[in-house]
Protein backbone atom coordinates (compact mmCIF):
# COMPACT_ATOMS: atom_id res chain seq x y z
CA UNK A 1 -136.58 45.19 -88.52
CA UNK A 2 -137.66 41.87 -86.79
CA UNK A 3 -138.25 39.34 -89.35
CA UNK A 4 -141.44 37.36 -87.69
CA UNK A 5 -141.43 34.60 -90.24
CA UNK A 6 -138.07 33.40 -88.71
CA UNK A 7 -138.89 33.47 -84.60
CA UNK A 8 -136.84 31.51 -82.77
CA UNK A 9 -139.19 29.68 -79.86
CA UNK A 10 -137.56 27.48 -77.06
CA UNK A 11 -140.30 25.97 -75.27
CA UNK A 12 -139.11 25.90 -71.20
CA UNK A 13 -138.61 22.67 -69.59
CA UNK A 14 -142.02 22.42 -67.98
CA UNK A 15 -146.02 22.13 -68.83
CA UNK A 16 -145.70 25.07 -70.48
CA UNK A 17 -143.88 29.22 -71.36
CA UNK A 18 -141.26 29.83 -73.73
CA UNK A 19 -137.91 31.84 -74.43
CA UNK A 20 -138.19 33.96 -77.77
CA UNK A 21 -134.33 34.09 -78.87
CA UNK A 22 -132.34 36.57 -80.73
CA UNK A 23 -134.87 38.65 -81.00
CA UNK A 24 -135.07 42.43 -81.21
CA UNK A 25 -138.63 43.85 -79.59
CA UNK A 26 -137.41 47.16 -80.78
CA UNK A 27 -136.92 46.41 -84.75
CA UNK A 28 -140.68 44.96 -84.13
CA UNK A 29 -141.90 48.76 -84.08
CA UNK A 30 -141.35 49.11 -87.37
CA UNK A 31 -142.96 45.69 -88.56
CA UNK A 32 -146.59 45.79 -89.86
CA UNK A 33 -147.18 42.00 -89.26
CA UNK A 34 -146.10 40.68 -85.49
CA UNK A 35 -149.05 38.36 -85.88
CA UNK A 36 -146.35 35.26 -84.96
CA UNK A 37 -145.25 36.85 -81.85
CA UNK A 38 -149.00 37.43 -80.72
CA UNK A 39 -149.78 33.94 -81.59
CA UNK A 40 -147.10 32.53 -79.61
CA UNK A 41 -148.04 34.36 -76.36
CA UNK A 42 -151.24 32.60 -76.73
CA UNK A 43 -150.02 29.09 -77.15
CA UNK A 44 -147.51 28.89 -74.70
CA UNK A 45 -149.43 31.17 -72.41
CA UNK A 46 -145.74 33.70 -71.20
CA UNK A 47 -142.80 34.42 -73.26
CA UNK A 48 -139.80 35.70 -71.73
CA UNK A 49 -137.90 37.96 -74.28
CA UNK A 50 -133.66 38.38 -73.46
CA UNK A 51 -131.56 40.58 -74.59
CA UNK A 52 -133.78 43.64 -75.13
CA UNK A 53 -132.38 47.19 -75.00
CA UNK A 54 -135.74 49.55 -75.47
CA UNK A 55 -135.76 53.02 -74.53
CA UNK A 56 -138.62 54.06 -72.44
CA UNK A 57 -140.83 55.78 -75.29
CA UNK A 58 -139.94 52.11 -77.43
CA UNK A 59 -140.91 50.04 -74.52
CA UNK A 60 -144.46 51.77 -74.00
CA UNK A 61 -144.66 51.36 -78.52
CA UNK A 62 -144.41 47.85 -77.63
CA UNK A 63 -146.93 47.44 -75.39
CA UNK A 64 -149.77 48.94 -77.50
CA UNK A 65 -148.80 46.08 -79.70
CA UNK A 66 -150.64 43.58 -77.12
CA UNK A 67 -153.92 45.87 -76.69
CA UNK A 68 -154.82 48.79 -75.36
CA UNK A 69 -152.60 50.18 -71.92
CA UNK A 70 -154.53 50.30 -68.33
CA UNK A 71 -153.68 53.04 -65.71
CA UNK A 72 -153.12 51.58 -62.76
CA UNK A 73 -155.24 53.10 -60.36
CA UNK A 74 -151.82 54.20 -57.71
CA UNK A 75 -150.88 57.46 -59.57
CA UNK A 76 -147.79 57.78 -58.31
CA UNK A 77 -146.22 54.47 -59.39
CA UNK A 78 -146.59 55.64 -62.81
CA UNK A 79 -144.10 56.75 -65.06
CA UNK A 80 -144.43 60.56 -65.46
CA UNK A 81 -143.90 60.67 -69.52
CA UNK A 82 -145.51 57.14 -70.09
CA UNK A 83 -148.53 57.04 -67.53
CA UNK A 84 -149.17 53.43 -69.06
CA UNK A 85 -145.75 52.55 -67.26
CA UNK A 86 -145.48 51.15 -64.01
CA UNK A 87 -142.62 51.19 -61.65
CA UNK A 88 -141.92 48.56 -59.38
CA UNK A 89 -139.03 49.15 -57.01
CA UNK A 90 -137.43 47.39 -53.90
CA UNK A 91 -136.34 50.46 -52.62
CA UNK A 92 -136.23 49.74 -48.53
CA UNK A 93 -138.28 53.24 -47.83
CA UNK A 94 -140.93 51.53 -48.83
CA UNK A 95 -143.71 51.09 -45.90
CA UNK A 96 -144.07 47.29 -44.75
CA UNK A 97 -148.08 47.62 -45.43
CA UNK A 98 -146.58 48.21 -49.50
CA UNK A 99 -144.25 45.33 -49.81
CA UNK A 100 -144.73 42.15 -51.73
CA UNK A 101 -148.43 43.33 -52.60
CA UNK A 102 -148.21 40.50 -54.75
CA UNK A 103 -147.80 37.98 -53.28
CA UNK A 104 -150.30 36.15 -54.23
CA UNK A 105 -152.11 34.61 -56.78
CA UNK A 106 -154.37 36.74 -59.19
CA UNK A 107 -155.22 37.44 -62.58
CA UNK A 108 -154.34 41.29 -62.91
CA UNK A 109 -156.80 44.23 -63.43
CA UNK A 110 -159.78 41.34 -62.14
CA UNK A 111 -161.52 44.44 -60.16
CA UNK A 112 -162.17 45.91 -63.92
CA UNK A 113 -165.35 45.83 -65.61
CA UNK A 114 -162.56 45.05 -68.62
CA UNK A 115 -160.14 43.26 -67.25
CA UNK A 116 -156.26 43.44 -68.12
CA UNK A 117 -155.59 40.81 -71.00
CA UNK A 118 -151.53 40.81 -71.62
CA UNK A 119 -149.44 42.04 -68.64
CA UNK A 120 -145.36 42.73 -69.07
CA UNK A 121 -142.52 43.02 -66.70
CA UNK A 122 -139.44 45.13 -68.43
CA UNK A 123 -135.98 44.34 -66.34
CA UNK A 124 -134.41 47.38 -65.65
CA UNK A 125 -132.10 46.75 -63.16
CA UNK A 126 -132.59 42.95 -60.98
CA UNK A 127 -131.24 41.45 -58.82
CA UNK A 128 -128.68 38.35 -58.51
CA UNK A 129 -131.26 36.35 -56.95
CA UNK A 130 -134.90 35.99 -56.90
CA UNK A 131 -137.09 38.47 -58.70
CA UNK A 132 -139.18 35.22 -60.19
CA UNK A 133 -142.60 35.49 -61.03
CA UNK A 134 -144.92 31.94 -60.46
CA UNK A 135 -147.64 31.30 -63.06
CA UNK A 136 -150.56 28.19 -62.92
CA UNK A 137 -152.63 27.25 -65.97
CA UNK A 138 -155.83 27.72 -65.93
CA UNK A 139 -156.22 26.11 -69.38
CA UNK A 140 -155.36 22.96 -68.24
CA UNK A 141 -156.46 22.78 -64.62
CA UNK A 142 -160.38 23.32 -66.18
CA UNK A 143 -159.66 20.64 -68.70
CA UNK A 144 -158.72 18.57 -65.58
CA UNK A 145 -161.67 18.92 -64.06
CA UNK A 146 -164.67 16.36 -63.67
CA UNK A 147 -167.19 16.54 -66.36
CA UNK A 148 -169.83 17.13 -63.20
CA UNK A 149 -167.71 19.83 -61.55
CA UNK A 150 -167.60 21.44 -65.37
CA UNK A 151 -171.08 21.58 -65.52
CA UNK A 152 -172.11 23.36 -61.80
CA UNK A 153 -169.25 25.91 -62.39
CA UNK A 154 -169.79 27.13 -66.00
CA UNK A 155 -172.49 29.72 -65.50
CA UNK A 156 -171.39 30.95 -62.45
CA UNK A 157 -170.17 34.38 -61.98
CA UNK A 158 -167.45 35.62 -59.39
CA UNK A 159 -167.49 39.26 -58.03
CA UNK A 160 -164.80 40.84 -57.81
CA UNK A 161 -164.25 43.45 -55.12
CA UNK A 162 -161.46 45.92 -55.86
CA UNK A 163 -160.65 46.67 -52.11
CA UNK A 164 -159.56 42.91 -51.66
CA UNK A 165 -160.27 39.11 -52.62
CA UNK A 166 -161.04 36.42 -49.82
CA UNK A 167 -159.76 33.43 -51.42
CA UNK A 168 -156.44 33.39 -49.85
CA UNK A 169 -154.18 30.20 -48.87
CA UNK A 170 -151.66 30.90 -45.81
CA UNK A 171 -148.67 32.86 -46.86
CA UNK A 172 -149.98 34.47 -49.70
CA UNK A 173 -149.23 38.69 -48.62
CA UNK A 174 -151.51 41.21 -50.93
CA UNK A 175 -151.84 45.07 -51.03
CA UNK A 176 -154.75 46.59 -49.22
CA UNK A 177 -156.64 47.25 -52.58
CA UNK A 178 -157.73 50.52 -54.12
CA UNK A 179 -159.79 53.55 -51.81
CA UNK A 180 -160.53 54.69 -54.92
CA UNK A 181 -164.31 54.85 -55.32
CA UNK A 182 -165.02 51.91 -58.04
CA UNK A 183 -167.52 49.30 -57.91
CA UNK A 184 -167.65 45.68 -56.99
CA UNK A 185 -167.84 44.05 -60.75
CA UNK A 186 -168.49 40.23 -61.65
CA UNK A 187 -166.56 37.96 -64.26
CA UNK A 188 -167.61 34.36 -65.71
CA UNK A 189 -165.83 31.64 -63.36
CA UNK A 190 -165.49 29.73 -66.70
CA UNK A 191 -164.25 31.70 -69.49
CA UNK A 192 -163.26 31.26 -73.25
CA UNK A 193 -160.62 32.60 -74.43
CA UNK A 194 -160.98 35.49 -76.81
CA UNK A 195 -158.34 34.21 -79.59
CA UNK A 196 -158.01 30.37 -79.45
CA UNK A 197 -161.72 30.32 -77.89
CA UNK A 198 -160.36 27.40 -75.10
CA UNK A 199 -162.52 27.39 -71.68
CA UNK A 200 -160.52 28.25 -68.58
CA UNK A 201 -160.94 29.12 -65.13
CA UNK A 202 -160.87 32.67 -64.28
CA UNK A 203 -160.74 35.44 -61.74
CA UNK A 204 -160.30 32.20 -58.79
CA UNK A 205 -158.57 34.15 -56.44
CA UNK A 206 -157.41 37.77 -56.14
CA UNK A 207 -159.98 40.09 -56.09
CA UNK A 208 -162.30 37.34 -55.68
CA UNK A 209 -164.98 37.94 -52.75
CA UNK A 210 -167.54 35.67 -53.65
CA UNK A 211 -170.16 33.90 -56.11
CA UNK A 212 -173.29 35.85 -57.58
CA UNK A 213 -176.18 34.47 -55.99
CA UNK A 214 -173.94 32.14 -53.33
CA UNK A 215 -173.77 32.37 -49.71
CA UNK A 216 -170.16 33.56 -49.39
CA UNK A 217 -168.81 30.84 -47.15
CA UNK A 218 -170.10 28.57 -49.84
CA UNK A 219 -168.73 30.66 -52.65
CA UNK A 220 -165.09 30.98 -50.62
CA UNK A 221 -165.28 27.39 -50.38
CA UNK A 222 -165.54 26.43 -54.07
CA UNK A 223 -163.03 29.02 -55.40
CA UNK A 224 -160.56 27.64 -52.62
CA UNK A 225 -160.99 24.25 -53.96
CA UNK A 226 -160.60 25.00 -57.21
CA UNK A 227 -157.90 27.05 -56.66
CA UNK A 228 -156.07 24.46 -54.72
CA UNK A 229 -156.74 22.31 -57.69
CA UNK A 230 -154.93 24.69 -60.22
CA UNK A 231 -151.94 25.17 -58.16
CA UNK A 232 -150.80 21.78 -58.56
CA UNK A 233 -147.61 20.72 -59.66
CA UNK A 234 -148.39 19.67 -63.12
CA UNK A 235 -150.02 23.37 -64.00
CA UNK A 236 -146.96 25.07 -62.68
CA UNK A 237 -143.98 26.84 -64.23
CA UNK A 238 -142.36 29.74 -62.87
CA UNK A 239 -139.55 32.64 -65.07
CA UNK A 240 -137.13 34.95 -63.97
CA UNK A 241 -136.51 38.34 -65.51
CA UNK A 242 -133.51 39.59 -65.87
CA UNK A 243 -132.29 42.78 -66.66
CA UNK A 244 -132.94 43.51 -70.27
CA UNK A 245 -135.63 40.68 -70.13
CA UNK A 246 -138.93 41.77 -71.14
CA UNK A 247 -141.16 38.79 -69.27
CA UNK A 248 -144.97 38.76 -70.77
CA UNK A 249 -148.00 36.65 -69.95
CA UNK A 250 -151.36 35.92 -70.88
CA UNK A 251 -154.25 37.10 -68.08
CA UNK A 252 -156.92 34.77 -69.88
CA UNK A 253 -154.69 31.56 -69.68
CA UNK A 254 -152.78 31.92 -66.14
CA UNK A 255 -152.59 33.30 -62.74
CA UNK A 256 -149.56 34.65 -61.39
CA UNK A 257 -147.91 35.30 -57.96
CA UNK A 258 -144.99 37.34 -57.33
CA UNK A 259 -141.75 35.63 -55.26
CA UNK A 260 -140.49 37.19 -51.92
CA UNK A 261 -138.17 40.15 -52.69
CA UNK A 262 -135.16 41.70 -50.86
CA UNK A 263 -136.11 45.78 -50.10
CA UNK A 264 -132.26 46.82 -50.69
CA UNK A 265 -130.46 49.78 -51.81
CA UNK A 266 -127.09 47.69 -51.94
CA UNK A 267 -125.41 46.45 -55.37
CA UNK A 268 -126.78 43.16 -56.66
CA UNK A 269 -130.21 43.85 -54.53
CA UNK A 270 -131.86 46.57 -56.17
CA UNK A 271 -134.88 46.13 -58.72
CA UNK A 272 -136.44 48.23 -60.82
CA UNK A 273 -139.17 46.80 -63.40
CA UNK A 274 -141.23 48.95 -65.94
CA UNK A 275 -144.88 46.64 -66.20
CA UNK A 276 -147.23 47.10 -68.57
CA UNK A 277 -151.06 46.23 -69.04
CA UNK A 278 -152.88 46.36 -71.89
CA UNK A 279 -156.83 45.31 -72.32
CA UNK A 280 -158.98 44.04 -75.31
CA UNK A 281 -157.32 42.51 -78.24
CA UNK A 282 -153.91 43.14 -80.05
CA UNK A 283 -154.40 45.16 -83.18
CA UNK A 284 -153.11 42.00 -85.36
CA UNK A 285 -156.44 40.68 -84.74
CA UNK A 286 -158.67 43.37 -86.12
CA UNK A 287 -161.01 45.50 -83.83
């Protein structure tokens, strides 16, 4: 059994993420209280977790610790005995129009009504190089805005269109969306945070497709500029996982953006990552 009372927490060298060492995500199962864990996630917005050695039915306990798992709407990248598993491969029969879907910046799950609010990465097998993931915070790029620019954006709404965003810098690569038959949904621009209740930006970019009420060249206009805002230096941090390196992030305080990978078969270039996403609130926190 994990004993939460004694995490060890090594904040990165950066604005912000943090390396929870010596720590075993599997002896957590068994513990009633993982409140400190939870809490962490939320202040330092990721955690990467080393050293982990879950079995698949552990791994998928784990993540109903952060919330309730998504599907993800592409049945066959789930994991046949754990649907709420996702499997993310390199392998190089994948079709070009497939690769490096994401590849660009986006808060996952934005085309829900109930968006994703913790996503994981689970290292199965990585390789030697690359394989990072790229994270901005939103936190901190709304607190840097002008008090004028605060006021015009927070009771705007974005829509969200799951077939494909339009705010999109140049070599950003995304999937082609869902064909699956669900509907064009709006989030708050400006959001607070369910747990710590701090305003950030959200839903910016990805499935982002315009403003509620906006002409869209106007709406594409101010997401790009505040999107070029948050992706700054200063509100930047990026992590690696490595195999056995469970990798976890908070949808409410960041956007992310995959790095180019490698589609390989050979030693040292495969990948294989088990994600999870989980909605609403962790259990610690009451329903």
């Amino acid at each position: 059994m994990t004993d939460t009372t004694t995490l060890r927490i090594r904040q990165l060298p950066g604005p912000f993420g943090a390396v929870v060492e010596h720590f075993d995500a599997a002896g957590l199962l068994d513990d009633e209280t993982p409140r400190l864990l939870v809490d962490a996630l939320f202040e330092y917005r990721f955690l990467l977790l080393p050293d982990q050695q879950l079995t698949e039915a552990e791994y998928a306990k784990f993540g109903r610790i952060w919330g309730d798992p998504l599907l993800f709407f592409v049945p066959q990248h789930r994991h046949g005995a754990f649907p709420e598993i996702i499997k993310i491969r390199n392998s190089p029969a994948t079709p070009p129009e497939s690769r490096d879907g994401a590849m660009h910046w986006h808060s996952d799950s934005s085309y829900e009504a109930v968006p994703a609010s913790v996503t994981m990465l689970y290292g199965i097998e990585t390789p030697e190089a690359g394989n990072d993931t790229m994270f901005a915070d939103m936190v901190a790029a709304y607190e840097a805005l002008p008090v004028a620019t605060k006021r015009k954006i927070e009771p705007l709404r974005v829509l969200h269109d799951p077939r494909g965003g339009k705010v999109n810098l140049p070599g950003e690569v995304r999937g082609s969306g869902t064909t699956e038959p669900l509907p064009v949904v709006t989030h708050p621009l400006v959001m607070s945070h369910p747990v710590t209740g701090r305003r950030a930006l959200f839903g910016i970019s990805g499935t982002a497709s315009g403003i509620v009420g906006w002409e869209e060249a106007a709406a594409i206009d101010l997401l790009l500029e505040l999107k070029r805002h948050t992706l700054q230096p200063q509100f930047r941090q990026r992590a690696r996982v490595d195999a056995g390196t469970i990798l976890i992030w908070d949808n409410f305080s960041v956007i992310h953006c995959a790095t180019p990978t490698e589609y390989s078969n050979e030693d040292g270039k495969r990948r294989l990552l088990h994600r999870i996403s989980t909605k609403g609130l962790p259990p610690v926190y009451g329903r």
